[in-house]
PDB file of N, CA and C in Angstrom:
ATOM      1  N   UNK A   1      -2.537   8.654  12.406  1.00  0.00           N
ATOM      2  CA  UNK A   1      -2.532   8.148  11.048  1.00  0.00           C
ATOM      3  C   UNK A   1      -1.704   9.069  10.153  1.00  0.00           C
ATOM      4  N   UNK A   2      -1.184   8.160   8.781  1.00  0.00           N
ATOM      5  CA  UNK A   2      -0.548   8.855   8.226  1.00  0.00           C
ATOM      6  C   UNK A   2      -0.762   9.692   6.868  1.00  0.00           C
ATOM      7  N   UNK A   3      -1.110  11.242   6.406  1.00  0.00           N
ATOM      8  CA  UNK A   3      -1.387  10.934   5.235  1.00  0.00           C
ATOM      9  C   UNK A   3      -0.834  11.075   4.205  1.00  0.00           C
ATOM     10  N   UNK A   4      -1.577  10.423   2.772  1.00  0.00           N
ATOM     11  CA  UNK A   4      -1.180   9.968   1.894  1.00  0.00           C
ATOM     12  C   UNK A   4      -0.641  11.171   1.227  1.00  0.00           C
ATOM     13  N   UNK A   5       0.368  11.171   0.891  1.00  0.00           N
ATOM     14  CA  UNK A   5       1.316  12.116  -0.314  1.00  0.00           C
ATOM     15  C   UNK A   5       0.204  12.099  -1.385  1.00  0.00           C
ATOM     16  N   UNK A   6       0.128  13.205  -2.154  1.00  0.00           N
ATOM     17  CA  UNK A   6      -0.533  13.533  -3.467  1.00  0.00           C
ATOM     18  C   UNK A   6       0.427  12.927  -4.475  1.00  0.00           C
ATOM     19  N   UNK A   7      -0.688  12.015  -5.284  1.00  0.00           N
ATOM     20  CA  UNK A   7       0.188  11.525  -7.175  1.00  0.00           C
ATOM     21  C   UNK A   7       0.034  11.861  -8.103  1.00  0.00           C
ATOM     22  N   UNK A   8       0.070  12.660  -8.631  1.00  0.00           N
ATOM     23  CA  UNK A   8      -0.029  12.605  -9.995  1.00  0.00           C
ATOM     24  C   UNK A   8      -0.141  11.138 -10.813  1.00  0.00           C
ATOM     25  N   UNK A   9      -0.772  11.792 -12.086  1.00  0.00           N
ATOM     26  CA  UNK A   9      -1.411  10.770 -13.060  1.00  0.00           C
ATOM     27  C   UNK A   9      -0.233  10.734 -13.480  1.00  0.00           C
ATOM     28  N   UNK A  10       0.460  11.043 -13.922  1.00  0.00           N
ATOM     29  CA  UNK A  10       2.153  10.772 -14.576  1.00  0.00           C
ATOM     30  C   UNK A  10       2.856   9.818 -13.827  1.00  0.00           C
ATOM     31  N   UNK A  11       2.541   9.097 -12.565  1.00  0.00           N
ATOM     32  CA  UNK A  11       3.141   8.591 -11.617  1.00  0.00           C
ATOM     33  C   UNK A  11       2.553   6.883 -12.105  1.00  0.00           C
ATOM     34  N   UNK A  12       1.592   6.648 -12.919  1.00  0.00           N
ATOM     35  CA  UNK A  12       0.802   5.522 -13.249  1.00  0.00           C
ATOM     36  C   UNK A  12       2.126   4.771 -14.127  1.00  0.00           C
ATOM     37  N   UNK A  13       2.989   5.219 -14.873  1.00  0.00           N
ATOM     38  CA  UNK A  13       3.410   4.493 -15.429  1.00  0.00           C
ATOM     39  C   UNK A  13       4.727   4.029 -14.579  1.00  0.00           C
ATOM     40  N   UNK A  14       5.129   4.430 -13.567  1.00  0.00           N
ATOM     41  CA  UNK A  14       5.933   4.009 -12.773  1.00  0.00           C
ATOM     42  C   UNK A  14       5.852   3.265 -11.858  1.00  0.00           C
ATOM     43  N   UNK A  15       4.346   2.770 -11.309  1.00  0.00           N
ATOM     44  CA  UNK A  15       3.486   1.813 -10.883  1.00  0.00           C
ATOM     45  C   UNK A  15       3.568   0.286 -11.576  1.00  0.00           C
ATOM     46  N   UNK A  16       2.961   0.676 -12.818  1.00  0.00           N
ATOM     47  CA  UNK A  16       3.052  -0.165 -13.750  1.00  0.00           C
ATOM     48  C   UNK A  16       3.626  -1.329 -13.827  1.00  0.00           C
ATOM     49  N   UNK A  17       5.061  -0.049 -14.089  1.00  0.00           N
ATOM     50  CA  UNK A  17       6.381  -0.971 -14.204  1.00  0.00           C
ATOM     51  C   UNK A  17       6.570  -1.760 -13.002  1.00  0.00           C
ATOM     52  N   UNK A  18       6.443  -1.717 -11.712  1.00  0.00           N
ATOM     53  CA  UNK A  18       7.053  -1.777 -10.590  1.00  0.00           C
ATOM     54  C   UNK A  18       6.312  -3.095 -10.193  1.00  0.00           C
ATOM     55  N   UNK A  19       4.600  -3.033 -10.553  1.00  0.00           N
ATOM     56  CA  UNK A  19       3.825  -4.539 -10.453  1.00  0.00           C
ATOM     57  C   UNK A  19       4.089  -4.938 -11.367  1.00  0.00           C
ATOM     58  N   UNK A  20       4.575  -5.128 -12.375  1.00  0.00           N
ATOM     59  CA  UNK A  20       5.018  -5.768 -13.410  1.00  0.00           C
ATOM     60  C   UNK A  20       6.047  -6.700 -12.890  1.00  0.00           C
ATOM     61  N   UNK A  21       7.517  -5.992 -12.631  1.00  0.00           N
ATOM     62  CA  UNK A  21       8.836  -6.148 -12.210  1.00  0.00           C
ATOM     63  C   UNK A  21       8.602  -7.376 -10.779  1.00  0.00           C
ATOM     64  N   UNK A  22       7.570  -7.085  -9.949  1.00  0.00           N
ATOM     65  CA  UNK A  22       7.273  -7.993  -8.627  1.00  0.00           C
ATOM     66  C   UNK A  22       6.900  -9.173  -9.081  1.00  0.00           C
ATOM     67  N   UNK A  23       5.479  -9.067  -9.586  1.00  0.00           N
ATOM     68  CA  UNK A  23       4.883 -10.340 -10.578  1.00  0.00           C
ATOM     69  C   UNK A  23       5.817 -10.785 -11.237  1.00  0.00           C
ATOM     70  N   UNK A  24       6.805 -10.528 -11.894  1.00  0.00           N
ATOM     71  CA  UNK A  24       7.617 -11.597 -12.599  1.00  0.00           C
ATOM     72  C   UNK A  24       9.044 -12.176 -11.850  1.00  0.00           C
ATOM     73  N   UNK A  25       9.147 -11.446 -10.065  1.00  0.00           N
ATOM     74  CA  UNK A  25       9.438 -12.190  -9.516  1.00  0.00           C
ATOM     75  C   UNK A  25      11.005 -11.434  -9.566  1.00  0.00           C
ATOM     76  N   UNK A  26      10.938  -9.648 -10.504  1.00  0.00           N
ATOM     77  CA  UNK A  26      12.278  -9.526 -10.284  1.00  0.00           C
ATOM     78  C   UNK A  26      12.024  -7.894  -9.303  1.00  0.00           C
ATOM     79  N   UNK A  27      12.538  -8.939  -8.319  1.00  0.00           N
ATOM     80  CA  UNK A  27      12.665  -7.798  -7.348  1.00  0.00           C
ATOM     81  C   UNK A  27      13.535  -6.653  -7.229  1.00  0.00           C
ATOM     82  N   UNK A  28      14.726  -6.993  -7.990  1.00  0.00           N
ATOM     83  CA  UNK A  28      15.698  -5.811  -8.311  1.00  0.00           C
ATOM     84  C   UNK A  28      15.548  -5.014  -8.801  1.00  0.00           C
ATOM     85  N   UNK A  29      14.581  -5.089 -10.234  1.00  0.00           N
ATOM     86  CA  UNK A  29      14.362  -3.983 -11.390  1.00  0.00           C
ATOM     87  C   UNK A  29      13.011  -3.374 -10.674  1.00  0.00           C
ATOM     88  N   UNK A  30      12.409  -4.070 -10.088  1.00  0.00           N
ATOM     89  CA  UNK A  30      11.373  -3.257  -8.765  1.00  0.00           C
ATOM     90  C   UNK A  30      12.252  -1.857  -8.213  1.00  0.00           C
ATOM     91  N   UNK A  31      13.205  -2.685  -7.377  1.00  0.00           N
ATOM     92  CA  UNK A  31      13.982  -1.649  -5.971  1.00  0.00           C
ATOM     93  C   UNK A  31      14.386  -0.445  -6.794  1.00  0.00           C
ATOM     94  N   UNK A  32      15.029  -0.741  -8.479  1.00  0.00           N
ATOM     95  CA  UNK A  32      16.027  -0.099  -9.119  1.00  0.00           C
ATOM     96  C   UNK A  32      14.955   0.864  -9.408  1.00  0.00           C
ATOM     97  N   UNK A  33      13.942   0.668 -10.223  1.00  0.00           N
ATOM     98  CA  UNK A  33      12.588   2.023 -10.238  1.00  0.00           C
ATOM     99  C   UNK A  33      12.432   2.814  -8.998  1.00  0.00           C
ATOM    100  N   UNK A  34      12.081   2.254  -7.833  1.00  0.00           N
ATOM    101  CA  UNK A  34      11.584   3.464  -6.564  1.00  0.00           C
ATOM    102  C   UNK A  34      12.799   3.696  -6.176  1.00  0.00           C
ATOM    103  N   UNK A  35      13.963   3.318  -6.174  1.00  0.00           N
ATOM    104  CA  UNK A  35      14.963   4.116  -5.737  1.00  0.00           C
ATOM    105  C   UNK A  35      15.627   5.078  -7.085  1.00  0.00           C
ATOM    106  N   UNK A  36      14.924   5.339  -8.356  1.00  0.00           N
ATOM    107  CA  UNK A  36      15.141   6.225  -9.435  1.00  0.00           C
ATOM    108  C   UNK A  36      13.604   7.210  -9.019  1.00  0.00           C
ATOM    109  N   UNK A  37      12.838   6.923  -8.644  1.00  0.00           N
ATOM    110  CA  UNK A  37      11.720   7.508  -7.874  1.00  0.00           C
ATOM    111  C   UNK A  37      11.806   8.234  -6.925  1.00  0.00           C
ATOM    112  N   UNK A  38      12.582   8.028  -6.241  1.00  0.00           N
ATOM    113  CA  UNK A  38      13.163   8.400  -4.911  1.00  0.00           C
ATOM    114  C   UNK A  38      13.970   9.588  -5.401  1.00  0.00           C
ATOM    115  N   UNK A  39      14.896   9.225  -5.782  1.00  0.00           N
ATOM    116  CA  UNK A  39      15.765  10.127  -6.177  1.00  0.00           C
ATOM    117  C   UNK A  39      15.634  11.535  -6.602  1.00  0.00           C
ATOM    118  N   UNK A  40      14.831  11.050  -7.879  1.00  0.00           N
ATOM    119  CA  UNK A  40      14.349  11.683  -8.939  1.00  0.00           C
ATOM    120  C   UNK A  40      13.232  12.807  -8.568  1.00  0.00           C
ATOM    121  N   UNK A  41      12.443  12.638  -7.385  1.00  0.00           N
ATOM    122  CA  UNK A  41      11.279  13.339  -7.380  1.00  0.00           C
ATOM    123  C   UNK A  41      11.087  13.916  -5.879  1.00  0.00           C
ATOM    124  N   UNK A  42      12.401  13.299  -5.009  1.00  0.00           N
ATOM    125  CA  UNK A  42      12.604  13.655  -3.706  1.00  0.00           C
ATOM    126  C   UNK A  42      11.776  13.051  -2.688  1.00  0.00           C
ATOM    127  N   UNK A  43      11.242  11.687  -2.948  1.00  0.00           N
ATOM    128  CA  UNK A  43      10.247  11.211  -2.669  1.00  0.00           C
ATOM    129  C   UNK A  43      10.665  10.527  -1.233  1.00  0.00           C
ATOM    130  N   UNK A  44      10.414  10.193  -0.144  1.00  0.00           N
ATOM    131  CA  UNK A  44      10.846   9.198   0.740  1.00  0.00           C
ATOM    132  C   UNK A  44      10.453   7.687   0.588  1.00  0.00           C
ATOM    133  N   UNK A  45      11.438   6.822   0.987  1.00  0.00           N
ATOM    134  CA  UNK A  45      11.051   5.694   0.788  1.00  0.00           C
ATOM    135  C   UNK A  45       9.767   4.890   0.879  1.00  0.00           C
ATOM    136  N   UNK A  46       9.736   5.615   2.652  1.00  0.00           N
ATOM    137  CA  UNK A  46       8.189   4.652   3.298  1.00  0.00           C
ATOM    138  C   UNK A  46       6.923   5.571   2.394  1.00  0.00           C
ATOM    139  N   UNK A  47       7.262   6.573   2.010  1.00  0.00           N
ATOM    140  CA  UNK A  47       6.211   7.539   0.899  1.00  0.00           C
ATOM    141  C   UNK A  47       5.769   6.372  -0.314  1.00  0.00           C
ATOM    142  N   UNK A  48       6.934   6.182  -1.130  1.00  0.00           N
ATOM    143  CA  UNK A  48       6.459   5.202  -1.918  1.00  0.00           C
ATOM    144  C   UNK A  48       5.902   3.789  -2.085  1.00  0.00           C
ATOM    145  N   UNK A  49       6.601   3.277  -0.755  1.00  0.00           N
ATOM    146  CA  UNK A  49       5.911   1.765  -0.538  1.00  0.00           C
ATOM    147  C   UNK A  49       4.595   1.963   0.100  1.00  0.00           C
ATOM    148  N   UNK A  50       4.344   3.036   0.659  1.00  0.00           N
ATOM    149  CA  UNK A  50       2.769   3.260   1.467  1.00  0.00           C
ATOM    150  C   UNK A  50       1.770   3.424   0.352  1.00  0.00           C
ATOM    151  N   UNK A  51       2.407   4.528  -0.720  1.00  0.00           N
ATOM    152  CA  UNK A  51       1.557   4.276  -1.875  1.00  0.00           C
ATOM    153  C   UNK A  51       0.968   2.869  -2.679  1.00  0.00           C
ATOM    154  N   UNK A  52       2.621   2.654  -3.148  1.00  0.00           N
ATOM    155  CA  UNK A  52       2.058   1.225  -3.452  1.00  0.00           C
ATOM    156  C   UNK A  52       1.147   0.102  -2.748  1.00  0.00           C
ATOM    157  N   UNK A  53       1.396  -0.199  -1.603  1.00  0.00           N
ATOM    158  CA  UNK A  53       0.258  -0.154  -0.921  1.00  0.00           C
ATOM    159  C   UNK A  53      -1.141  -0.404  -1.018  1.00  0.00           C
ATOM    160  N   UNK A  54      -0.912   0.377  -1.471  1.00  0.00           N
ATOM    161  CA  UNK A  54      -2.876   1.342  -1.180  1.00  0.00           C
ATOM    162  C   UNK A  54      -2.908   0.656  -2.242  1.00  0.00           C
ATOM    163  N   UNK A  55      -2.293   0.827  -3.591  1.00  0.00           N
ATOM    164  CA  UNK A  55      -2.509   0.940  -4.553  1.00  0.00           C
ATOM    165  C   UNK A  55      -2.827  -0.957  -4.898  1.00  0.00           C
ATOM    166  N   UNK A  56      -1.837  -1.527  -4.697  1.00  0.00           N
ATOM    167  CA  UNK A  56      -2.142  -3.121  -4.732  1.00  0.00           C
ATOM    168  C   UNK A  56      -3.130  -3.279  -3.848  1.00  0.00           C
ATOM    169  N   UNK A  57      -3.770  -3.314  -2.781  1.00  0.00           N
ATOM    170  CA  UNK A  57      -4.490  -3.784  -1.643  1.00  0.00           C
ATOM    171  C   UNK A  57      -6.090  -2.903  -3.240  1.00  0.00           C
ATOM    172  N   UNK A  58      -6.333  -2.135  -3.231  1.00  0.00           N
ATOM    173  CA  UNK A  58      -6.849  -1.623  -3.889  1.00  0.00           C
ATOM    174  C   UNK A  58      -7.375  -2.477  -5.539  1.00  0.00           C
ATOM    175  N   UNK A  59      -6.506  -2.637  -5.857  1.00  0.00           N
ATOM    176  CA  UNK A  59      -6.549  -3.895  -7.291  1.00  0.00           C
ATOM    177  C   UNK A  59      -6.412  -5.353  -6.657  1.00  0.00           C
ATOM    178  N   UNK A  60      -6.418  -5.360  -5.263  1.00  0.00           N
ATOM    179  CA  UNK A  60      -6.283  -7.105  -5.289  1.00  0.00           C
ATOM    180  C   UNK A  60      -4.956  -7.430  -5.403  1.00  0.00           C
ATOM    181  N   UNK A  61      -3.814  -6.943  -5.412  1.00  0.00           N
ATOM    182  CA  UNK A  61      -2.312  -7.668  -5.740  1.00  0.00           C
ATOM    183  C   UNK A  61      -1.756  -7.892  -4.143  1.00  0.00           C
ATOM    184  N   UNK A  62      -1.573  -9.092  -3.820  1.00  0.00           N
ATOM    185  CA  UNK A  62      -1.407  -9.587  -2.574  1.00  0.00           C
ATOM    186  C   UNK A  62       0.317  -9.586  -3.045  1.00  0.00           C
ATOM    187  N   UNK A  63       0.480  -9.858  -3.995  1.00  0.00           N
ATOM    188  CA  UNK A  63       1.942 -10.037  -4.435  1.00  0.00           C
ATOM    189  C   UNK A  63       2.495  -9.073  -3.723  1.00  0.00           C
ATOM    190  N   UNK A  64       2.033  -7.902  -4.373  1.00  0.00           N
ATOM    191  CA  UNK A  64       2.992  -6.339  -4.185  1.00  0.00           C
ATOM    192  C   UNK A  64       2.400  -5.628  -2.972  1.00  0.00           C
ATOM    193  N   UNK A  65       1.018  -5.935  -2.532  1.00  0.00           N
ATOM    194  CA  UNK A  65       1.240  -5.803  -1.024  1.00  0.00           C
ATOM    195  C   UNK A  65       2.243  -6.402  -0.050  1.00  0.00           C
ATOM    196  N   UNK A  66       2.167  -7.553  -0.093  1.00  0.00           N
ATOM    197  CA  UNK A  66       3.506  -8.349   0.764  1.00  0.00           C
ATOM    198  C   UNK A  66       4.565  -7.695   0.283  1.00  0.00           C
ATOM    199  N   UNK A  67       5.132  -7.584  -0.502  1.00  0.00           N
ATOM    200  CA  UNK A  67       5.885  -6.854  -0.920  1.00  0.00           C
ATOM    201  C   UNK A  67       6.350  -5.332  -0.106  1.00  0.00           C
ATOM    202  N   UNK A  68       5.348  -4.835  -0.544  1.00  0.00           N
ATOM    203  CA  UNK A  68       5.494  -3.000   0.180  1.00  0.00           C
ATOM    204  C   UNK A  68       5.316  -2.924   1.950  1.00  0.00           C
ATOM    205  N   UNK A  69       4.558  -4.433   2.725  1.00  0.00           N
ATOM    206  CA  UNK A  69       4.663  -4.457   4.040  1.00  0.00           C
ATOM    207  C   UNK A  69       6.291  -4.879   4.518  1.00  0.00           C
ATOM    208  N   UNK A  70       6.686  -5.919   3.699  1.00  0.00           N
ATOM    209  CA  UNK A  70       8.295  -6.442   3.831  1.00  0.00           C
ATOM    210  C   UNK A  70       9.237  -5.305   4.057  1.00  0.00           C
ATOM    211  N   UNK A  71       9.258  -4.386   3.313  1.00  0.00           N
ATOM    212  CA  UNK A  71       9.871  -2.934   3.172  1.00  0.00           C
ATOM    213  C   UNK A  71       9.583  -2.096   3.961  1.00  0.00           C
ATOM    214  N   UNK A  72       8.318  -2.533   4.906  1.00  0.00           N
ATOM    215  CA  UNK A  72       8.226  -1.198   6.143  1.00  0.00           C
ATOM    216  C   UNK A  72       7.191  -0.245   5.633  1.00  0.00           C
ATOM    217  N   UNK A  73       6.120  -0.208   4.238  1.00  0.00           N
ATOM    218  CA  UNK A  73       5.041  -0.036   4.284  1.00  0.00           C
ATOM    219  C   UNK A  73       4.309   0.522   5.901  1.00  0.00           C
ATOM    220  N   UNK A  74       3.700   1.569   6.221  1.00  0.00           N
ATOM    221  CA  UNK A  74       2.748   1.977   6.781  1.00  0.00           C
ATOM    222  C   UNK A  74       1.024   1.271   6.855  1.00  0.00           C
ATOM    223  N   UNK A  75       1.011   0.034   7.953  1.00  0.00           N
ATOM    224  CA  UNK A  75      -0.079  -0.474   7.442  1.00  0.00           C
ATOM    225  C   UNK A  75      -1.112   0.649   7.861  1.00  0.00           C
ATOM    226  N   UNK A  76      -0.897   2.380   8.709  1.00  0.00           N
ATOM    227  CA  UNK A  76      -1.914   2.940   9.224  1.00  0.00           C
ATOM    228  C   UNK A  76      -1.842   3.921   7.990  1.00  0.00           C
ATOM    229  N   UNK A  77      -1.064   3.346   7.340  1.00  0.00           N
ATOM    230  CA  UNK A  77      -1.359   4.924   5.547  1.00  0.00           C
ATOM    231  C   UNK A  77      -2.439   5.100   5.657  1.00  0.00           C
ATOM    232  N   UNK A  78      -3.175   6.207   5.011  1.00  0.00           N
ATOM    233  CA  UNK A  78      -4.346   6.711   4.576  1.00  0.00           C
ATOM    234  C   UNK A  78      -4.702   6.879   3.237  1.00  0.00           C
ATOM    235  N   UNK A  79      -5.877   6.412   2.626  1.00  0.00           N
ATOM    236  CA  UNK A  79      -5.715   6.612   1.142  1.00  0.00           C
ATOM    237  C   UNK A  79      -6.119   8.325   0.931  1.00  0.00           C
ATOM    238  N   UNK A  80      -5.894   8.277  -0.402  1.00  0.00           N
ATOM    239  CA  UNK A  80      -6.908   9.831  -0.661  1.00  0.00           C
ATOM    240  C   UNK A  80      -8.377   9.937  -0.513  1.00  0.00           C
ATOM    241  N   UNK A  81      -9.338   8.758  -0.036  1.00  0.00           N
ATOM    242  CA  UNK A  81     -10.245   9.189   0.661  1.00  0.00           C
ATOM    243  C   UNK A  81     -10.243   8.393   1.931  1.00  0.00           C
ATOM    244  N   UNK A  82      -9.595   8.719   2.486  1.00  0.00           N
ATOM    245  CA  UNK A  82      -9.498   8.362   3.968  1.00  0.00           C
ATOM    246  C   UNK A  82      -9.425   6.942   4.694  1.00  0.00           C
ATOM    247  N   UNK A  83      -9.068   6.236   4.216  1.00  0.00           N
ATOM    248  CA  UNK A  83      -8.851   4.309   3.903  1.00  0.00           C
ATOM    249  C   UNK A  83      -7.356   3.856   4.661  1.00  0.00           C
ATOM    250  N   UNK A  84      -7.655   3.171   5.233  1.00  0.00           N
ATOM    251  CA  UNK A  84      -5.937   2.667   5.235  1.00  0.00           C
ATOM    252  C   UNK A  84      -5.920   1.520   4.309  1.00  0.00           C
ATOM    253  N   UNK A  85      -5.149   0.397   4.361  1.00  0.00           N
ATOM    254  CA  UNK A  85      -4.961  -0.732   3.845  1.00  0.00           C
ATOM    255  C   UNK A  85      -5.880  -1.929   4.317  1.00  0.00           C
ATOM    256  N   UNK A  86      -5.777  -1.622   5.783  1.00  0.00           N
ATOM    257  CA  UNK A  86      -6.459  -2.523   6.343  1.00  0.00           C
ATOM    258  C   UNK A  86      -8.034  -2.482   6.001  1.00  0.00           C
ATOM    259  N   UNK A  87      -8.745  -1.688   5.807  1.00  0.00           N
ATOM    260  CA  UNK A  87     -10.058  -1.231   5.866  1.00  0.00           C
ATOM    261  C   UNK A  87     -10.127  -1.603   4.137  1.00  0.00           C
ATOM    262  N   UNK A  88      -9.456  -1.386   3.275  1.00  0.00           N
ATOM    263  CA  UNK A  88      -9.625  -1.662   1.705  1.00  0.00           C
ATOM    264  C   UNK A  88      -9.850  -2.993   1.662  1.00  0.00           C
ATOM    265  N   UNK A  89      -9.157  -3.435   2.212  1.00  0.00           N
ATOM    266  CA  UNK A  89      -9.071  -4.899   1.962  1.00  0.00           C
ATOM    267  C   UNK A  89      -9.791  -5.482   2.732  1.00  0.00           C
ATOM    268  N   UNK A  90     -10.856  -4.952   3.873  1.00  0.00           N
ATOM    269  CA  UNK A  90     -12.078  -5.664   4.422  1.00  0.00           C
ATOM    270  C   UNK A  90     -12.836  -5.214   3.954  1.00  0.00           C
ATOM    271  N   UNK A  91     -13.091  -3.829   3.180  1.00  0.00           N
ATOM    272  CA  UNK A  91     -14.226  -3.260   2.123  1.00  0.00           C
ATOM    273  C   UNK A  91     -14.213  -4.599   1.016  1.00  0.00           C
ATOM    274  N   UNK A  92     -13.413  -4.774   0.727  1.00  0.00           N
ATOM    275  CA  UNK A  92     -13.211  -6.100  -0.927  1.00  0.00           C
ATOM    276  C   UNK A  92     -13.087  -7.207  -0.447  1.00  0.00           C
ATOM    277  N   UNK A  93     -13.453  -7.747   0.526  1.00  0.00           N
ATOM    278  CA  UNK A  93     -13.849  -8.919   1.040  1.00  0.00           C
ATOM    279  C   UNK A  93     -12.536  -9.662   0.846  1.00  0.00           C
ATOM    280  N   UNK A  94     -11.223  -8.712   1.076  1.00  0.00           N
ATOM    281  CA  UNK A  94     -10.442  -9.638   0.927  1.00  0.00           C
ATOM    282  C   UNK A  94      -9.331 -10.550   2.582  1.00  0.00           C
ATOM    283  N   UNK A  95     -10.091 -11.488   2.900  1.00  0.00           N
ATOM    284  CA  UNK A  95      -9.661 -12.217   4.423  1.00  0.00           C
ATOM    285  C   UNK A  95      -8.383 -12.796   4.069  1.00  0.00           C
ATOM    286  N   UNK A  96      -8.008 -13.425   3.014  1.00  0.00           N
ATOM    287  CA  UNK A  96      -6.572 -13.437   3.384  1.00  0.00           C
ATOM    288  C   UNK A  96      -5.436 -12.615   3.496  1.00  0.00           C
ATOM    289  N   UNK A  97      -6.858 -10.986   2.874  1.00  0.00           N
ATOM    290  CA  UNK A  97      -5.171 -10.111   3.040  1.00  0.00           C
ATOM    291  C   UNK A  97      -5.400  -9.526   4.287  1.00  0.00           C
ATOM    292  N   UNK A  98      -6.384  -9.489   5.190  1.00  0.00           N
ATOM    293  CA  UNK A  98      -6.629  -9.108   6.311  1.00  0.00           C
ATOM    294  C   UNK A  98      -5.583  -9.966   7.328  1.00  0.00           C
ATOM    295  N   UNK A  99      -5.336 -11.210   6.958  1.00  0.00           N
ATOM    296  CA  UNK A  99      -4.187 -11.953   7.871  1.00  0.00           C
ATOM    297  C   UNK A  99      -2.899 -11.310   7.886  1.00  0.00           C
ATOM    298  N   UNK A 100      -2.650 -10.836   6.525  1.00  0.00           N
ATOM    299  CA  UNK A 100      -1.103 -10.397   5.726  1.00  0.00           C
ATOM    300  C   UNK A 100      -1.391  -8.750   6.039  1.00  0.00           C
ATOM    301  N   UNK A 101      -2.169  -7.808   6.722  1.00  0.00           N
ATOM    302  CA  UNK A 101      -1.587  -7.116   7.363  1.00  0.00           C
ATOM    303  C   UNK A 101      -1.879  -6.685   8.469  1.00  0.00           C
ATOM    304  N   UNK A 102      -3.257  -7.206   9.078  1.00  0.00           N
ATOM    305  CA  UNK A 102      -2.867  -6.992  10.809  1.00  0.00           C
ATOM    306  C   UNK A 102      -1.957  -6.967  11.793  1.00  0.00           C
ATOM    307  N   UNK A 103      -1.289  -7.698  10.801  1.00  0.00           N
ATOM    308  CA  UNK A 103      -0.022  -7.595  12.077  1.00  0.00           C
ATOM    309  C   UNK A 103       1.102  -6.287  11.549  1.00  0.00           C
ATOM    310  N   UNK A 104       1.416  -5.740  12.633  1.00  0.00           N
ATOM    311  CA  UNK A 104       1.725  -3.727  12.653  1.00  0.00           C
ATOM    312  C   UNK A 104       0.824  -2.877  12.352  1.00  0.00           C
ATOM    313  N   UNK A 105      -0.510  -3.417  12.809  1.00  0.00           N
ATOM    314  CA  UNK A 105      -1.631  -2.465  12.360  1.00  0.00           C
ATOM    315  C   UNK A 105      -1.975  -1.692  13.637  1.00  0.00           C
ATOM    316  N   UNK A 106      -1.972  -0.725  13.801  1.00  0.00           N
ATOM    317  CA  UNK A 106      -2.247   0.532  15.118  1.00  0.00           C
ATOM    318  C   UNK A 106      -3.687  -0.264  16.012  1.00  0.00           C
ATOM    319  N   UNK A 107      -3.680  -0.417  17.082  1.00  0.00           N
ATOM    320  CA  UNK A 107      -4.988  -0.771  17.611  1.00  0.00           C
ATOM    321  C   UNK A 107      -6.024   0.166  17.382  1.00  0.00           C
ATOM    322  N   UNK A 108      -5.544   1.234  17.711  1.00  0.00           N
ATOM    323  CA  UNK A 108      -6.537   2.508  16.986  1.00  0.00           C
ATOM    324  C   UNK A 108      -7.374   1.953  15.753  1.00  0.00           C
ATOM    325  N   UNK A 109      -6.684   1.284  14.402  1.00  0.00           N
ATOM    326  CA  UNK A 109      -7.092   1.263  13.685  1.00  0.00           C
ATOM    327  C   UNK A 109      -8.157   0.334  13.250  1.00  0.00           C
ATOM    328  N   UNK A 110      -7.740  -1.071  14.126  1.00  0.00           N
ATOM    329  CA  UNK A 110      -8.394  -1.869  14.320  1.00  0.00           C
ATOM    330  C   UNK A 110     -10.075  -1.893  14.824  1.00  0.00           C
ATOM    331  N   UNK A 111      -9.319  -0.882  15.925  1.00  0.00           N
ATOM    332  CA  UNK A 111     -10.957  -0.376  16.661  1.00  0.00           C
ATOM    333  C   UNK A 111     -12.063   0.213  15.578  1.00  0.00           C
ATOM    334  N   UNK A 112     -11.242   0.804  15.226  1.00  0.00           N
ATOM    335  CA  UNK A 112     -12.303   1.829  13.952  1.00  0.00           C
ATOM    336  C   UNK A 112     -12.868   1.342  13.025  1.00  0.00           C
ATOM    337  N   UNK A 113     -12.321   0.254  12.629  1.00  0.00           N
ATOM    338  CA  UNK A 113     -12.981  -0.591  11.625  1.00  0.00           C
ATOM    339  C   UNK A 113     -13.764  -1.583  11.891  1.00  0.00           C
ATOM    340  N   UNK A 114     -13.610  -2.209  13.581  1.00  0.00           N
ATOM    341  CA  UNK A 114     -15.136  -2.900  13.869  1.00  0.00           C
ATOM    342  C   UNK A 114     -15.957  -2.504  13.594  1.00  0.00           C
ATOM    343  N   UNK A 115     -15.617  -0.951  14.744  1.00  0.00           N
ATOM    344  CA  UNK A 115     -16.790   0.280  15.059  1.00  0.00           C
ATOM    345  C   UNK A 115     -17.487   0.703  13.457  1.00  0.00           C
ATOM    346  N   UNK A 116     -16.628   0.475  12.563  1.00  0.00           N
ATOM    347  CA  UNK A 116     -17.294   1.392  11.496  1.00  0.00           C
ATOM    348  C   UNK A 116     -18.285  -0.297  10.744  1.00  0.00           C
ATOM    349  N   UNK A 117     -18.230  -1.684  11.263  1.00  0.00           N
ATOM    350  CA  UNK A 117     -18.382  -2.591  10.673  1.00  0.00           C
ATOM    351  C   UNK A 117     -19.779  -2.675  11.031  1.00  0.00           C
ATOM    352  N   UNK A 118     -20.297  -2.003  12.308  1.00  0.00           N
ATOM    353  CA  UNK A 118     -21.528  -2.056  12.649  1.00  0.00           C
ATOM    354  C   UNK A 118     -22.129  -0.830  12.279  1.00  0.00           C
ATOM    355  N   UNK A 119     -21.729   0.416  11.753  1.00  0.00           N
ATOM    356  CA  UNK A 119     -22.322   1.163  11.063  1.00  0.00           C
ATOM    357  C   UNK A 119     -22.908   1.474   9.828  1.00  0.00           C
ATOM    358  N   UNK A 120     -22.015   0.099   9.221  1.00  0.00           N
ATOM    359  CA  UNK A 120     -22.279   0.384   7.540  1.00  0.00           C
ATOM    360  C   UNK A 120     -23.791  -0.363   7.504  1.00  0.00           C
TER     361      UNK A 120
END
């Protein structure tokens, strides 16, 4: 598994912008932010779409999840408490996003989250 890069709270408004920019369907002024992100802060690509990520699967945005998996997103990211994507989004009862990212999900990971389905 992979883990999650540390964010800063200063990093919220660059988020923002970026589900904003998806939701309205402009994907360019999206790319044009994380690649000024990128740049700017020395960040790696799959770094930032793994974040985002977390971060939509987390609020429910199926938009900008599909989104950050299209781009090569890490579906085995790890959140900052120990979460991937896949596991957030079966914590929040969310089954259609469980369709939208099993697939490139580590079997490892899969396993762990039965296993952990009969523990909770």
């Amino acid at each position: 598994m992979v883990r999650k890069k540390n964010i800063d709270s200063g990093m919220r408004l660059y988020w923002q912008n970026i589900f904003s920019y998806i939701k309205q369907g402009d994907r360019e002024s999206a790319e044009r932010i994380i690649d000024n992100l990128i740049s700017s802060n020395k960040w790696k690509s799959k770094e930032v779409y793994n974040c985002l990520l977390i971060i939509a699967v987390t609020q429910g945005d199926i938009q900008v999840a599909e989104f950050c998996k299209n781009r090569g997103a890490n579906l085995d990211y790890v959140s900052d408490d120990g979460r991937t994507s896949l596991w957030l989004a079966r914590e929040n009862g969310k089954i259609k996003w469980l369709k939208l990212l099993k697939n490139g999900v580590h079997v490892e990971t899969l396993i762990s989250i039965v296993v952990n389905l009969f523990l909770i």
